[in-house]
N, C-alpha and C. Protein backbone atom coordinates (compact mmCIF):
# COMPACT_ATOMS: atom_id res chain seq x y z
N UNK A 1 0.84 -1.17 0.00
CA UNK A 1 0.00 0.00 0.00
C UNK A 1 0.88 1.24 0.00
N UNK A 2 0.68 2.08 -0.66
CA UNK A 2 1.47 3.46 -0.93
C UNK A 2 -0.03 4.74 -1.44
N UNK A 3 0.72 5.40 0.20
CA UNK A 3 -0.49 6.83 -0.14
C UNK A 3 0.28 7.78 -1.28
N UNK A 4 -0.85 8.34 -1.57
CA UNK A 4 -0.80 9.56 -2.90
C UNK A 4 0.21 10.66 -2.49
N UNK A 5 0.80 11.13 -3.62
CA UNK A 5 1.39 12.43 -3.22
C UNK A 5 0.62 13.36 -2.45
N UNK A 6 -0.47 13.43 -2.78
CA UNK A 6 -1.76 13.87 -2.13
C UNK A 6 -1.68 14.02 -0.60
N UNK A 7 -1.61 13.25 -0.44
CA UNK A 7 -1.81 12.96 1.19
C UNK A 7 -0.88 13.60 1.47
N UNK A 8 0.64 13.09 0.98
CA UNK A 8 1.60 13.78 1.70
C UNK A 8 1.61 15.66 1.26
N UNK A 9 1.17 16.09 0.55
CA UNK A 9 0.97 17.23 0.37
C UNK A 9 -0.07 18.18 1.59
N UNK A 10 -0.94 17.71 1.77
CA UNK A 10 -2.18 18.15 2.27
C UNK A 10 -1.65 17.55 3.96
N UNK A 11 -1.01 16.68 4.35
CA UNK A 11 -0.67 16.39 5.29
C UNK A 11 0.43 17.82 5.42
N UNK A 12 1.20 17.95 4.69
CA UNK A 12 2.53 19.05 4.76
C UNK A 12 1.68 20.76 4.82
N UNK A 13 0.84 20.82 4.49
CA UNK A 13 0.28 21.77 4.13
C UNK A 13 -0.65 22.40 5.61
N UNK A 14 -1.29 20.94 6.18
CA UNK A 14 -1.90 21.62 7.62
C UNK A 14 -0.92 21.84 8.55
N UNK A 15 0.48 21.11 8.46
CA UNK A 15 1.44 21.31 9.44
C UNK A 15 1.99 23.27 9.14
N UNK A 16 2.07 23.44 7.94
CA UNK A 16 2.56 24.56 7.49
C UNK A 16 1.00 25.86 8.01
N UNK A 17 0.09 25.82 8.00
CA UNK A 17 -1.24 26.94 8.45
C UNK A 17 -0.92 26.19 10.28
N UNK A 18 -0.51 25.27 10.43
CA UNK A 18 -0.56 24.75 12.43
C UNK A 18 0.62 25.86 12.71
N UNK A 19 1.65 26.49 11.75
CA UNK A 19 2.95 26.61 12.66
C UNK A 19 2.15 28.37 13.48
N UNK A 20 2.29 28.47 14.56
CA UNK A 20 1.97 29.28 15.45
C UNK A 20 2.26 30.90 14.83
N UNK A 21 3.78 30.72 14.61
CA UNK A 21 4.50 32.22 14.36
C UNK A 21 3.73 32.46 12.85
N UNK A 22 3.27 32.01 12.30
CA UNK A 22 2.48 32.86 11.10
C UNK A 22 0.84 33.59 11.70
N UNK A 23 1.06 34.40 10.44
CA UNK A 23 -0.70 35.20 10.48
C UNK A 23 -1.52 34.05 10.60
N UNK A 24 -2.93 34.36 10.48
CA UNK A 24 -4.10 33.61 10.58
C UNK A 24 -4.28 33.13 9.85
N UNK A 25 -3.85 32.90 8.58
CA UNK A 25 -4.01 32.74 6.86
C UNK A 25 -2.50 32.58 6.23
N UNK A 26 -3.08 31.54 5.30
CA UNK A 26 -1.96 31.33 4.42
C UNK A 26 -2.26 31.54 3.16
N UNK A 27 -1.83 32.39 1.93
CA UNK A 27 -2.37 32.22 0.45
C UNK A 27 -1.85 31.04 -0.36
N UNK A 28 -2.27 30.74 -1.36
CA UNK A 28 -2.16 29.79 -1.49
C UNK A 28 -0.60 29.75 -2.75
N UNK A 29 -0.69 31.01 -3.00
CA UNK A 29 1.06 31.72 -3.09
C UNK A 29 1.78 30.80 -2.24
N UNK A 30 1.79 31.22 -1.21
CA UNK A 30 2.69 31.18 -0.08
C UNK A 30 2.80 29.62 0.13
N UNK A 31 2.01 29.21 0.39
CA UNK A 31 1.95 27.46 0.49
C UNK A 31 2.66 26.59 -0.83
N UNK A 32 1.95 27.12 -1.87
CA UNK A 32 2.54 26.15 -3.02
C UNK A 32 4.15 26.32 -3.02
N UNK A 33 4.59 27.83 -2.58
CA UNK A 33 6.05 28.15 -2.84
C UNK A 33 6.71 27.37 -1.69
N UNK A 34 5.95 27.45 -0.64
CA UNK A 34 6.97 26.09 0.74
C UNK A 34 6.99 24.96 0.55
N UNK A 35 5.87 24.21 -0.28
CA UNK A 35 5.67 22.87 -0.44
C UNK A 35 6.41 22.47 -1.50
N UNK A 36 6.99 23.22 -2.46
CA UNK A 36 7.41 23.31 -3.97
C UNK A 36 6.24 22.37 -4.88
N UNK A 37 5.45 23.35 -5.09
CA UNK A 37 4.10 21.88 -5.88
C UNK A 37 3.17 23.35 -6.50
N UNK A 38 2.66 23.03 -7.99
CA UNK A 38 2.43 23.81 -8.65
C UNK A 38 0.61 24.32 -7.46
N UNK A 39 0.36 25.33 -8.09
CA UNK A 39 -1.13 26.49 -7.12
C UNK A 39 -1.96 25.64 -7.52
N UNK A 40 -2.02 25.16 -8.93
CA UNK A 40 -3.51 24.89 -9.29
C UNK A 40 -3.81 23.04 -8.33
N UNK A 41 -2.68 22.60 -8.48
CA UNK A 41 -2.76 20.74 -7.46
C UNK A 41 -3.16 20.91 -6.30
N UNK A 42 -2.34 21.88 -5.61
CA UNK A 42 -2.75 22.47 -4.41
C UNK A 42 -3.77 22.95 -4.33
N UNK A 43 -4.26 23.77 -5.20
CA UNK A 43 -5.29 24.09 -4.52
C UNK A 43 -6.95 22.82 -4.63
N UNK A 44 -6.58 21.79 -5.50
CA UNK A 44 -7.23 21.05 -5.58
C UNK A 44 -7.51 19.67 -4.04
N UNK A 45 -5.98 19.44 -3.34
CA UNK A 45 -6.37 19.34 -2.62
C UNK A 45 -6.79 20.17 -1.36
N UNK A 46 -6.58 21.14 -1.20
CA UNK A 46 -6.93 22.23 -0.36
C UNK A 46 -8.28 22.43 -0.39
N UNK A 47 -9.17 22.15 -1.63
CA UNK A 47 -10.66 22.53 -1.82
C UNK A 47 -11.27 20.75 -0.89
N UNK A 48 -10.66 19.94 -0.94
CA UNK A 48 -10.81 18.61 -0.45
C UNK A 48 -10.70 18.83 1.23
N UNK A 49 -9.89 19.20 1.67
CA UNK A 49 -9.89 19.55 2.65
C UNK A 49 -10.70 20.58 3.58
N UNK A 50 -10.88 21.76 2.56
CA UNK A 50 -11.93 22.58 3.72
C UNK A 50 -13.59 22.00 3.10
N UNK A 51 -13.50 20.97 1.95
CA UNK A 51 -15.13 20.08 2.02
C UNK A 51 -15.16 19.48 2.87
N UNK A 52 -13.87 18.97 3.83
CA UNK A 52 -13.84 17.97 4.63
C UNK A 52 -14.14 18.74 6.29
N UNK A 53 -14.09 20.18 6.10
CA UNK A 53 -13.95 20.71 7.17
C UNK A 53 -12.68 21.03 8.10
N UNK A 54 -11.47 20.14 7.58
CA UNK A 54 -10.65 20.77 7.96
C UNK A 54 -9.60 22.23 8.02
N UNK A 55 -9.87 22.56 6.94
CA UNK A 55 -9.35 24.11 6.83
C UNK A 55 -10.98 24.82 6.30
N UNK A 56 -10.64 26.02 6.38
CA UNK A 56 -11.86 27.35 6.16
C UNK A 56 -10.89 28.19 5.01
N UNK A 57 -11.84 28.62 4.47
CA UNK A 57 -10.97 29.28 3.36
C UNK A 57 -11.32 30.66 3.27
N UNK A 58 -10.53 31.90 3.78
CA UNK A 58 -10.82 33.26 4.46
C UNK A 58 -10.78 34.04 2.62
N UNK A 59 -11.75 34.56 2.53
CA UNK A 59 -12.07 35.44 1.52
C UNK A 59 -11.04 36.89 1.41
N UNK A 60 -10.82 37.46 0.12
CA UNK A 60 -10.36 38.66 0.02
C UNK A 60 -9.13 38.90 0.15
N UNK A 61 -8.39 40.05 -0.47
CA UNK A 61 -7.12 40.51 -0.69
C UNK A 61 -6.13 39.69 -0.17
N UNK A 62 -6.32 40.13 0.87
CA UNK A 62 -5.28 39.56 2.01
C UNK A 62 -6.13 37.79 2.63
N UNK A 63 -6.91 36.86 1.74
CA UNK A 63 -7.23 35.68 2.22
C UNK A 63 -6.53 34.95 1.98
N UNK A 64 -6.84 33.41 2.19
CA UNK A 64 -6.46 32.59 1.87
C UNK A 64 -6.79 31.09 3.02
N UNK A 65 -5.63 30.19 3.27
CA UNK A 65 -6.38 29.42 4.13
C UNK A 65 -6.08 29.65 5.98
N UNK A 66 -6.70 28.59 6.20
CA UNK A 66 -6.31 28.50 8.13
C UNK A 66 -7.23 27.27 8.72
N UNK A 67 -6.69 26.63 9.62
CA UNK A 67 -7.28 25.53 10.18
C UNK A 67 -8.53 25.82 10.47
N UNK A 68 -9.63 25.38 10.33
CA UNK A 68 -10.94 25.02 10.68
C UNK A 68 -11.32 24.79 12.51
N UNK A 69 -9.86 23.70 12.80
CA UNK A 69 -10.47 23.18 14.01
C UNK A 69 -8.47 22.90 14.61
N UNK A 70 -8.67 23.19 15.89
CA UNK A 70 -7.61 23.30 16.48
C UNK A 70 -6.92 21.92 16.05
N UNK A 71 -5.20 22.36 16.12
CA UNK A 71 -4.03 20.47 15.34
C UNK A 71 -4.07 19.62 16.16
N UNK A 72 -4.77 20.30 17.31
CA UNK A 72 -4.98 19.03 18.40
C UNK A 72 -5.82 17.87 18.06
N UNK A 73 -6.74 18.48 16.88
CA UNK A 73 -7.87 18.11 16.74
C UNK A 73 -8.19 17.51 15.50
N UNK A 74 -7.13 17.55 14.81
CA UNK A 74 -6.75 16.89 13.50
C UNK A 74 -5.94 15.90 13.56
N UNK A 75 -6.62 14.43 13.04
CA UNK A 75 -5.36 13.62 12.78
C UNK A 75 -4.49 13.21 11.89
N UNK A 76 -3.66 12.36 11.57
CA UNK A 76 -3.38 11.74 10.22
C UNK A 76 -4.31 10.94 9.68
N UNK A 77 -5.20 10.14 10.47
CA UNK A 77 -6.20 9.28 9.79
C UNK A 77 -7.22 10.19 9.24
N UNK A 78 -7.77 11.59 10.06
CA UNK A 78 -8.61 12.41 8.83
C UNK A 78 -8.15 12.80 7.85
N UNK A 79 -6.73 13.36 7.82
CA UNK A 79 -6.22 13.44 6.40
C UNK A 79 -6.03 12.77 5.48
N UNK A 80 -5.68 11.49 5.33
CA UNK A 80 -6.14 9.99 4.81
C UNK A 80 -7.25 9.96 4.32
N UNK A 81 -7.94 10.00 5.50
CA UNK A 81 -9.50 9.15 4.79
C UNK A 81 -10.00 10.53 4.09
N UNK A 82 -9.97 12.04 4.29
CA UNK A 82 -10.38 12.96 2.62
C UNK A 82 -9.82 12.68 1.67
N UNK A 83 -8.10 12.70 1.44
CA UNK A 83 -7.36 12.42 0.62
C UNK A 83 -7.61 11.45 -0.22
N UNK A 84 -7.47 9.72 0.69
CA UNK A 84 -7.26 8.47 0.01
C UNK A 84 -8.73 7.84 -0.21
N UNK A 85 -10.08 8.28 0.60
CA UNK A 85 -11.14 7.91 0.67
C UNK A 85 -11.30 6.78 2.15
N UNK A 86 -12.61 6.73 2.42
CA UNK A 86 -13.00 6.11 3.26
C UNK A 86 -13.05 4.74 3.04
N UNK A 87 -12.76 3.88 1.97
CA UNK A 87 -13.37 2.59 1.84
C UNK A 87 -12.38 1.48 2.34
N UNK A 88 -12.72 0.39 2.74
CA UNK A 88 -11.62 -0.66 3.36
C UNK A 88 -10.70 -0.62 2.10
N UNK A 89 -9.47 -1.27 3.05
CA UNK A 89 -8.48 -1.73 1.90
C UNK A 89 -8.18 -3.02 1.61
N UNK A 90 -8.75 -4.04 2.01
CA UNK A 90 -8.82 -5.51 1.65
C UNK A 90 -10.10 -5.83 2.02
N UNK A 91 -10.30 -6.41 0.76
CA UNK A 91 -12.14 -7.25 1.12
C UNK A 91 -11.70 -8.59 0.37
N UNK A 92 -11.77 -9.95 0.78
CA UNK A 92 -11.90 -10.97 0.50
C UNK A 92 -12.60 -11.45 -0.87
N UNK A 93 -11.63 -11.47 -2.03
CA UNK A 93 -12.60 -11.80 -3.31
C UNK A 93 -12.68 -13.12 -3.56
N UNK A 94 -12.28 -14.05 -2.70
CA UNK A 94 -11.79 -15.30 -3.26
C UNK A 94 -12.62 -16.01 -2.11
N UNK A 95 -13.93 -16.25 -1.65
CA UNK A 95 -14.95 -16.85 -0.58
C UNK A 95 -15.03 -17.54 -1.07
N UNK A 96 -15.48 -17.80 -2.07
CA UNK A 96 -16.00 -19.11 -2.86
C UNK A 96 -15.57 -20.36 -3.43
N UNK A 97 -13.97 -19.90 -3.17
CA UNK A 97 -13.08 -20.72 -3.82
C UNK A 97 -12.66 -22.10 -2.76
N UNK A 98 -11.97 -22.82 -3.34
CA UNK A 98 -11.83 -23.97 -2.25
C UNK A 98 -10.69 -23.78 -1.81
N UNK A 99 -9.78 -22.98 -1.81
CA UNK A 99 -8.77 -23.08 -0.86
C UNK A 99 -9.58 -22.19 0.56
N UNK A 100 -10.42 -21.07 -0.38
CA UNK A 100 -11.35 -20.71 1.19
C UNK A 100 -12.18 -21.45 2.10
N UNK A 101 -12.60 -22.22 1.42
CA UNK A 101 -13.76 -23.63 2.36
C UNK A 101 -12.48 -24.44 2.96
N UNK A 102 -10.93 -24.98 2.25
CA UNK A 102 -10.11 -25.14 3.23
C UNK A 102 -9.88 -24.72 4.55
N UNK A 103 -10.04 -23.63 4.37
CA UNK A 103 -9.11 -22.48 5.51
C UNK A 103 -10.42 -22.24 6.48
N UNK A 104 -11.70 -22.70 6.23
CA UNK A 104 -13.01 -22.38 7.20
C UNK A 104 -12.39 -23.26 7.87
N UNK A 105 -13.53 -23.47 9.35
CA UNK A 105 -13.35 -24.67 10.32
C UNK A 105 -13.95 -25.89 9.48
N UNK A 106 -14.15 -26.65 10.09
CA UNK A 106 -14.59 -27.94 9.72
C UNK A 106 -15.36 -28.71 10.75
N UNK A 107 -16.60 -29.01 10.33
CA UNK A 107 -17.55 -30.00 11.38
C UNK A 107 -17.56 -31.04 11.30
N UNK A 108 -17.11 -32.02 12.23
CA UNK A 108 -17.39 -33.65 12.12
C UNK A 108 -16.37 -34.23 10.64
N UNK A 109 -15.02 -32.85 10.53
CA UNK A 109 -14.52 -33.63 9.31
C UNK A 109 -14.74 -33.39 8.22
N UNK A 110 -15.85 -32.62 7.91
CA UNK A 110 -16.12 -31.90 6.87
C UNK A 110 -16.25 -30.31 7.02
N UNK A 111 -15.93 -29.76 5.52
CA UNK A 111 -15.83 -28.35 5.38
C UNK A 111 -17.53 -27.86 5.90
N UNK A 112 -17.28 -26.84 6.42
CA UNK A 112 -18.73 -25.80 6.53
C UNK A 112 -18.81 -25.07 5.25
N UNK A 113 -20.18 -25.60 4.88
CA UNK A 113 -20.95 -24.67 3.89
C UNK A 113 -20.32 -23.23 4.07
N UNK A 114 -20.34 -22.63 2.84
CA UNK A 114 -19.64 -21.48 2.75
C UNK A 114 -20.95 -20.10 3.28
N UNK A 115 -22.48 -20.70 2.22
CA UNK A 115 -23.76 -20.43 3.28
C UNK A 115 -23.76 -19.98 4.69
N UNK A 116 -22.82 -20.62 5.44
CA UNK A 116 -22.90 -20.77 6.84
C UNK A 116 -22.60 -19.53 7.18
N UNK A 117 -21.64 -18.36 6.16
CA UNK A 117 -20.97 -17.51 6.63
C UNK A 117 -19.73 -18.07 7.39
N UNK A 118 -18.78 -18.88 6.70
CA UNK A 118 -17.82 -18.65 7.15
C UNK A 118 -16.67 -18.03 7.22
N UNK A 119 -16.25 -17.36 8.35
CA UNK A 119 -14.76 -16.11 7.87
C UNK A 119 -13.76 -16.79 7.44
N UNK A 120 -13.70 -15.23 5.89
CA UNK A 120 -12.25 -15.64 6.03
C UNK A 120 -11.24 -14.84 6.73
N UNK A 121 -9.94 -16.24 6.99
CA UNK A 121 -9.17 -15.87 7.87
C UNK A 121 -7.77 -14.89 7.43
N UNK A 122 -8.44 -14.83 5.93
CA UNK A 122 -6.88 -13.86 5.41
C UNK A 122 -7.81 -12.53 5.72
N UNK A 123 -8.74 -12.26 5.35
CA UNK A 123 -9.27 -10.79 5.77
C UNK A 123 -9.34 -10.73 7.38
N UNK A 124 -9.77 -11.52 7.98
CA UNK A 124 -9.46 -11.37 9.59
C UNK A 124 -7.95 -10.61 9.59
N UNK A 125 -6.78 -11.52 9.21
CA UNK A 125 -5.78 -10.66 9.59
C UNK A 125 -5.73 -9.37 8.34
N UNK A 126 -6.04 -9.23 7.59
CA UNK A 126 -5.85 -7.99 6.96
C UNK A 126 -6.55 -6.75 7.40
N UNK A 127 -7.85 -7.44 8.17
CA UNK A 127 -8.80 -6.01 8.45
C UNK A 127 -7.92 -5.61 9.95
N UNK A 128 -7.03 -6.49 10.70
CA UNK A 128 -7.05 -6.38 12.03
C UNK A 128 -5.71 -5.65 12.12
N UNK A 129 -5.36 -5.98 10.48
CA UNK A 129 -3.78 -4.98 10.35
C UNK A 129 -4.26 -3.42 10.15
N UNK A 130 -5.47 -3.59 9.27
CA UNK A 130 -5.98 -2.17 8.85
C UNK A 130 -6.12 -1.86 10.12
N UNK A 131 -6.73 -1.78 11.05
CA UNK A 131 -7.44 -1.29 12.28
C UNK A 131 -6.17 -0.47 12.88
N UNK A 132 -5.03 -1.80 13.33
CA UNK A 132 -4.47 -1.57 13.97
C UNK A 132 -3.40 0.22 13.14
N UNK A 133 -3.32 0.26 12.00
CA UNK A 133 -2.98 1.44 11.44
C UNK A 133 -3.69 2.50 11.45
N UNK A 134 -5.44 2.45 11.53
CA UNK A 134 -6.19 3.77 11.87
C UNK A 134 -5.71 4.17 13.09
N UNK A 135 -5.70 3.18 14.32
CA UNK A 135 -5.80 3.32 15.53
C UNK A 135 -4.05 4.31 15.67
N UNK A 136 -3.12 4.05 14.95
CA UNK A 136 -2.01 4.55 15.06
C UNK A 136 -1.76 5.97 14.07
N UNK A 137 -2.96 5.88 13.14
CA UNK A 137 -3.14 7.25 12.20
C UNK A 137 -3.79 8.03 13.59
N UNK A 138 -4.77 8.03 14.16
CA UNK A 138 -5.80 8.74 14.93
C UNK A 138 -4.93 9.00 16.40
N UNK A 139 -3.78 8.48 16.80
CA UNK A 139 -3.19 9.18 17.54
C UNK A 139 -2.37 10.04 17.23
N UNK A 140 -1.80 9.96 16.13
CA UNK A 140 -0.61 11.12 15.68
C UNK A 140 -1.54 12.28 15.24
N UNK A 141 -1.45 13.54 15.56
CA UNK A 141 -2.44 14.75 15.22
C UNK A 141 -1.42 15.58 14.56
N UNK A 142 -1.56 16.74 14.16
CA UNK A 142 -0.91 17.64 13.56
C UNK A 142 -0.15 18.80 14.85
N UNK A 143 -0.62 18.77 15.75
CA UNK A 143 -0.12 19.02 17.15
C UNK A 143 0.57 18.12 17.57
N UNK A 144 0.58 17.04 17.41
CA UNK A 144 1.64 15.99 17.97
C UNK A 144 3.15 16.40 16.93
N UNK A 145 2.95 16.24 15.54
CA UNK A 145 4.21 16.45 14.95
C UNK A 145 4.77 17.70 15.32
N UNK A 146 3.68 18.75 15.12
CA UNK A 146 4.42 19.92 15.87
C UNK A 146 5.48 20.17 17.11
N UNK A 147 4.44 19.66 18.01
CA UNK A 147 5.22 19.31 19.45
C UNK A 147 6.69 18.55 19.47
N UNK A 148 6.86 17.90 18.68
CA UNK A 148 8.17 16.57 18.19
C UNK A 148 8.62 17.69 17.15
N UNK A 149 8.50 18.71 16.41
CA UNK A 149 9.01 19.58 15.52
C UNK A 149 9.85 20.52 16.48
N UNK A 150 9.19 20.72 17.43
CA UNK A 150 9.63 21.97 18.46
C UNK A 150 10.70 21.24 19.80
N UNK A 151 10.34 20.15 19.85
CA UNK A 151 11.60 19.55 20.61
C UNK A 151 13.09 18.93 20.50
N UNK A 152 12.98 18.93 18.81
CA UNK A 152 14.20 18.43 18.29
C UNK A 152 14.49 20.15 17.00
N UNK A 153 14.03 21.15 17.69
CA UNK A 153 14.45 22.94 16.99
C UNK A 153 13.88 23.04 15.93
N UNK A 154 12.73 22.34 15.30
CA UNK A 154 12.55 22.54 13.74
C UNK A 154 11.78 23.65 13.97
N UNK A 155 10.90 23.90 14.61
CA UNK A 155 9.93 24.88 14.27
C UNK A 155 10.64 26.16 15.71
N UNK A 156 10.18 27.74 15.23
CA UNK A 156 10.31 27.92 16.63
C UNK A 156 9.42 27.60 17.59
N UNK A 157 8.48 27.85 18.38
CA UNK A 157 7.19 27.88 19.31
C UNK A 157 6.07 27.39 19.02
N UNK A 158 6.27 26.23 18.81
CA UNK A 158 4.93 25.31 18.12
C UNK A 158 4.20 25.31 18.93
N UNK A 159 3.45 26.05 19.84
CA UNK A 159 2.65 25.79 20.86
C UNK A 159 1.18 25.99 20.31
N UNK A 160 0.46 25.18 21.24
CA UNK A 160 -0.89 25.06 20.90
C UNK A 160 -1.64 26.62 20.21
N UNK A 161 -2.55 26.18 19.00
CA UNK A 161 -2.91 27.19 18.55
C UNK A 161 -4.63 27.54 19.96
């Protein structure tokens, strides 16, 4: 599995409107020139993002973007799931097949009807790998990298917005 440039863009992009020492707003000038990535991509995912609610997009001369909702409050898994979409990433296409009625349990010696609903055990571990990666997207926030930005000098005063 390999996320989109996308992601990593739009991921780079809320860290860049989180850093404290800027104005309230970022144009979208200003962003494409830090990220090095042409206005019009950017701003395509940027329009993805404040549909998603995570950034607001401030009107007029002097507009442009700014977080929606405090970096405390943003994770990597919301940036993901606007970016890459919400849908699982392994679904079992192969139920029907007999190495899958293999891999079911077996009653009295024989395979269980596939009818029966029996799991399969390669999506068991694939969904339980997925999980276990939301659960590790949804703790890292955009305040967390900050905080780890500001303790090893990258940023100056990353402190909570």
């Amino acid at each position: 599995m390999q996320y989109s440039k996308s992601t990593d863009y739009a991921l780079h992009a809320l860290l860049h409107l989180a850093r404290p020492e800027l104005r309230n707003n970022v144009g979208i000038k200003e962003l494409s020139a830090m990220l090095e990535v042409s206005e019009s991509y950017l701003s395509k995912i940027m329009s993805k993002l404040r549909q998603d609610g995570l950034v607001r997009a401030v009107p007029g001369a002097n507009g442009g973007y700014e977080l929606a909702r405090p970096a405390e409050n943003i994770s990597f898994l919301d940036v993901v799931q606007v970016i890459e979409g919400r849908q699982q990433m392994f679904e079992c296409s192969n139920s029907r097949s007999r190495q899958h009625r293999l891999l079911a349990e077996e009653e009295d010696g024989r395979e269980l009807a596939i009818s029966r609903g029996s799991e399969c055990l390669v999506e068991k571990v694939m969904v339980g790998a997925e999980q276990e990666l939301h659960r590790y997207l949804r703790e890292h926030t955009i305040q967390s990298v900050l905080d780890e930005a500001l303790q090893r000098g990258g940023f100056q005063a990353a402190k909570k917005r």
